[in-house]
C-alpha atoms as a PDB file:
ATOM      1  CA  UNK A   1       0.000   0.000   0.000  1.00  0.00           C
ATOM      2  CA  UNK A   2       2.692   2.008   0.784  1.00  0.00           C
ATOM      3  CA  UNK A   3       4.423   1.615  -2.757  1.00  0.00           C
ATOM      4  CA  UNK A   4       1.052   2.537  -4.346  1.00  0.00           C
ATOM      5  CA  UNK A   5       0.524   6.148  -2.133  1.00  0.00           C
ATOM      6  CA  UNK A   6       4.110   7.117  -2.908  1.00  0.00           C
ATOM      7  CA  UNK A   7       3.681   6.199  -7.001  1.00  0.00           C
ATOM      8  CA  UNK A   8       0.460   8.089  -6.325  1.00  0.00           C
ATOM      9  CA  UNK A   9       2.190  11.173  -4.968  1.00  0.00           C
ATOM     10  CA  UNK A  10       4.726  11.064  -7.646  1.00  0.00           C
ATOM     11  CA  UNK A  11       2.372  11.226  -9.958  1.00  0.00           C
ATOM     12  CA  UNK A  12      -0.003  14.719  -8.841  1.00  0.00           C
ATOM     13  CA  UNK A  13       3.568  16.181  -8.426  1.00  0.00           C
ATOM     14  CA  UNK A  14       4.819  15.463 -11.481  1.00  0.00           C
ATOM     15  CA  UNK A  15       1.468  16.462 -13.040  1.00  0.00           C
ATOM     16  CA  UNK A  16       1.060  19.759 -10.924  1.00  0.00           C
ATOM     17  CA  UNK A  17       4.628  20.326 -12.119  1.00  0.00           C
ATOM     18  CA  UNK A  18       4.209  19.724 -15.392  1.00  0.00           C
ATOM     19  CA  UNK A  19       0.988  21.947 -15.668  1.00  0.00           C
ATOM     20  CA  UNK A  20       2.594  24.735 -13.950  1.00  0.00           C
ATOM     21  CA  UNK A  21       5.392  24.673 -16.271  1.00  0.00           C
ATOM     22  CA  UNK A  22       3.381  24.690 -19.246  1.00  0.00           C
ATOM     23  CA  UNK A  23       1.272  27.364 -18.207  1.00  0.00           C
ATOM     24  CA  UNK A  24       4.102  29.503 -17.352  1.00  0.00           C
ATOM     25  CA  UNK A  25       5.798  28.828 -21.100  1.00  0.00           C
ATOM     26  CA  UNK A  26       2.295  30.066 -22.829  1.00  0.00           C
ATOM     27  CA  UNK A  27       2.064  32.968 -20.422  1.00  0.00           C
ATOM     28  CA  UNK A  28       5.785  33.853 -21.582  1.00  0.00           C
ATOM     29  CA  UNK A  29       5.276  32.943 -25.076  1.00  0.00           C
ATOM     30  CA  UNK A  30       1.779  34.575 -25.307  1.00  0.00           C
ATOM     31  CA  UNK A  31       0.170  31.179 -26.472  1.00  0.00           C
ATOM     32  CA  UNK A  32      -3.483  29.970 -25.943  1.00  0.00           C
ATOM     33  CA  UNK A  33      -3.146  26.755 -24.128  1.00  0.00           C
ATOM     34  CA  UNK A  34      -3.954  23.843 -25.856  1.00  0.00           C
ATOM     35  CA  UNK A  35      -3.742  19.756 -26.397  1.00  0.00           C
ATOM     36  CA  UNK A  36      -1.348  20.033 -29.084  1.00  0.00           C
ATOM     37  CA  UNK A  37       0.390  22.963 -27.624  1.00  0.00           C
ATOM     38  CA  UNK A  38       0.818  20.570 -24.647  1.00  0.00           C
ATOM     39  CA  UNK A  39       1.921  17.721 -26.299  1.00  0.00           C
ATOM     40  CA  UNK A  40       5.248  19.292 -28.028  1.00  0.00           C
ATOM     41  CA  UNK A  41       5.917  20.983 -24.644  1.00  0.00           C
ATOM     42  CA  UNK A  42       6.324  17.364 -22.986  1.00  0.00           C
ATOM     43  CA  UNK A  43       8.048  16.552 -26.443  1.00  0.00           C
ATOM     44  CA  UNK A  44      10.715  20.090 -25.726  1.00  0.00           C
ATOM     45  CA  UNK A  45      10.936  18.709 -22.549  1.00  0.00           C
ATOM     46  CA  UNK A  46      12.695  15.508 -23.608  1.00  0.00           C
ATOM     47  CA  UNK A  47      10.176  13.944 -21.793  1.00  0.00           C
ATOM     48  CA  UNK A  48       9.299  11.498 -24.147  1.00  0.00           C
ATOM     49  CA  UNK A  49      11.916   9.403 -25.835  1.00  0.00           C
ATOM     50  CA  UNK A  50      12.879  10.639 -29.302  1.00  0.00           C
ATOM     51  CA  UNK A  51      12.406   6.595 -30.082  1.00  0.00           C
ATOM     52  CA  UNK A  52       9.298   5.628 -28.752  1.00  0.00           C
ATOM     53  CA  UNK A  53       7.884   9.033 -31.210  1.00  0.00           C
ATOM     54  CA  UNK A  54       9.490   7.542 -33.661  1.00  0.00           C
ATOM     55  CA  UNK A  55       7.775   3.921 -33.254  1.00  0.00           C
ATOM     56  CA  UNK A  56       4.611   5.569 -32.320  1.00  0.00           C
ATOM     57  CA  UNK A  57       4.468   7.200 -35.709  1.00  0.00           C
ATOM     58  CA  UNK A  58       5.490   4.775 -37.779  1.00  0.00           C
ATOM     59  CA  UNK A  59       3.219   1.949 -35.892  1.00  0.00           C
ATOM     60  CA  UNK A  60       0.351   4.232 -36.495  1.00  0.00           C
ATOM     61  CA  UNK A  61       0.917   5.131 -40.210  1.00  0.00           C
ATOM     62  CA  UNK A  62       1.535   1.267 -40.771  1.00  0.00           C
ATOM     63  CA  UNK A  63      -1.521   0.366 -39.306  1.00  0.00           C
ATOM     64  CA  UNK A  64      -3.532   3.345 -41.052  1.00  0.00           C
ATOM     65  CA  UNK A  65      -2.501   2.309 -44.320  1.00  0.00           C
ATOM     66  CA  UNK A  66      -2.247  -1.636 -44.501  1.00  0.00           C
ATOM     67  CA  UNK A  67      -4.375  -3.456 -46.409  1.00  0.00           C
ATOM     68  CA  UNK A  68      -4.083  -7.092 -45.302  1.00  0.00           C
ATOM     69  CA  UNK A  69      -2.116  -8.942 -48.008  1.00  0.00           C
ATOM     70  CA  UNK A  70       1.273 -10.088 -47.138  1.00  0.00           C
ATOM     71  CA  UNK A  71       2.372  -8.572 -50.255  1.00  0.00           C
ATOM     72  CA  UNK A  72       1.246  -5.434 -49.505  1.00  0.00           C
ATOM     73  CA  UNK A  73       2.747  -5.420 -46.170  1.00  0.00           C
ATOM     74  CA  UNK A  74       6.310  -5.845 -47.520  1.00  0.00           C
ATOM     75  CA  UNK A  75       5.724  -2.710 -49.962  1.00  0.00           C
ATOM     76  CA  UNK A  76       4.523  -0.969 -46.874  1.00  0.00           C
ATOM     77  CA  UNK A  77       7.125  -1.374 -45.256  1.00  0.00           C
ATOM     78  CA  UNK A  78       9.456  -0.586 -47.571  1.00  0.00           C
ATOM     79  CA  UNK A  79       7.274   2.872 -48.537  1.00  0.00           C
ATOM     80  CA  UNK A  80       7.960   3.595 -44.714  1.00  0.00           C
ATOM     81  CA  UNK A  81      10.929   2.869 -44.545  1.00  0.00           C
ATOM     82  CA  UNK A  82      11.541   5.259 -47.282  1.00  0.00           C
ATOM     83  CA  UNK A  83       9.325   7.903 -45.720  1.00  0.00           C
ATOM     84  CA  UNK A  84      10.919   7.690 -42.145  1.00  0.00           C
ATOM     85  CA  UNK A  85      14.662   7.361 -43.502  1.00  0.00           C
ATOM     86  CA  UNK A  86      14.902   3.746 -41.412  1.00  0.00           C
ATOM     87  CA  UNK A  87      16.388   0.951 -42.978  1.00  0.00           C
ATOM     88  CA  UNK A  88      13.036  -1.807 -43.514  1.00  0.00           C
ATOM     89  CA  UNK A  89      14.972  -4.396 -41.048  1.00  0.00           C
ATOM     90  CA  UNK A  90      14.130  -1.456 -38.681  1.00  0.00           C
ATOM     91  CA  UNK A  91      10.276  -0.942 -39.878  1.00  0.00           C
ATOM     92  CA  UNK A  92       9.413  -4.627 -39.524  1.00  0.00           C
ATOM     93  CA  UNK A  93      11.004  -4.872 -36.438  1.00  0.00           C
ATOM     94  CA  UNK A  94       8.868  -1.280 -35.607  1.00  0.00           C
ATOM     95  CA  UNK A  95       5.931  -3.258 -36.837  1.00  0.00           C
ATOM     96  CA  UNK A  96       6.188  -6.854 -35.034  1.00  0.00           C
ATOM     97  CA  UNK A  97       6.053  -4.585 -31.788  1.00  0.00           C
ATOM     98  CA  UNK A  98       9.757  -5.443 -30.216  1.00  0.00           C
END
């Protein structure tokens, strides 16, 4: 239980810190808060790995545009590949989800 209130308390404090530092960067700035104005504050704040973005994104795109064939996969991943500047050993290892 103990474990659980301390994760718990790391968690408001990050987010009341993160918040706070946010709104204080639009106030500077002049910018209406928003999601997306949020989002590539966190990403500034190299608080998300440069890595998992790039996974994320190509993940996403792969799954948006994939038809089902197997043939199509492998020109998917090779128009990916090509899109993200990754090799395609990287893409279908982006892909298989390790």
């Amino acid at each position: 239980m103990a474990n659980e209130t301390t994760r718990k308390q790391i968690l408001d404090l990050f987010q009341d810190q993160l918040c706070q530092g946010y709104e204080a960067y639009c106030d500077l700035h002049g910018f209406t808060p928003n999601f997306s104005g949020l989002i590539t504050y966190i990403i500034d704040q190299d608080l998300i790995n440069p890595t998992n973005i790039q996974k994320y994104a190509v993940r996403k795109e792969f799954q948006a545009r994939f038809g089902g064939d197997r043939g199509q996969k492998t020109q998917m991943v090779e128009v990916l590949a090509d899109r993200f500047n990754l090799s395609t050993r990287t893409v279908w290892s982006i892909v298989k989800g390790k």
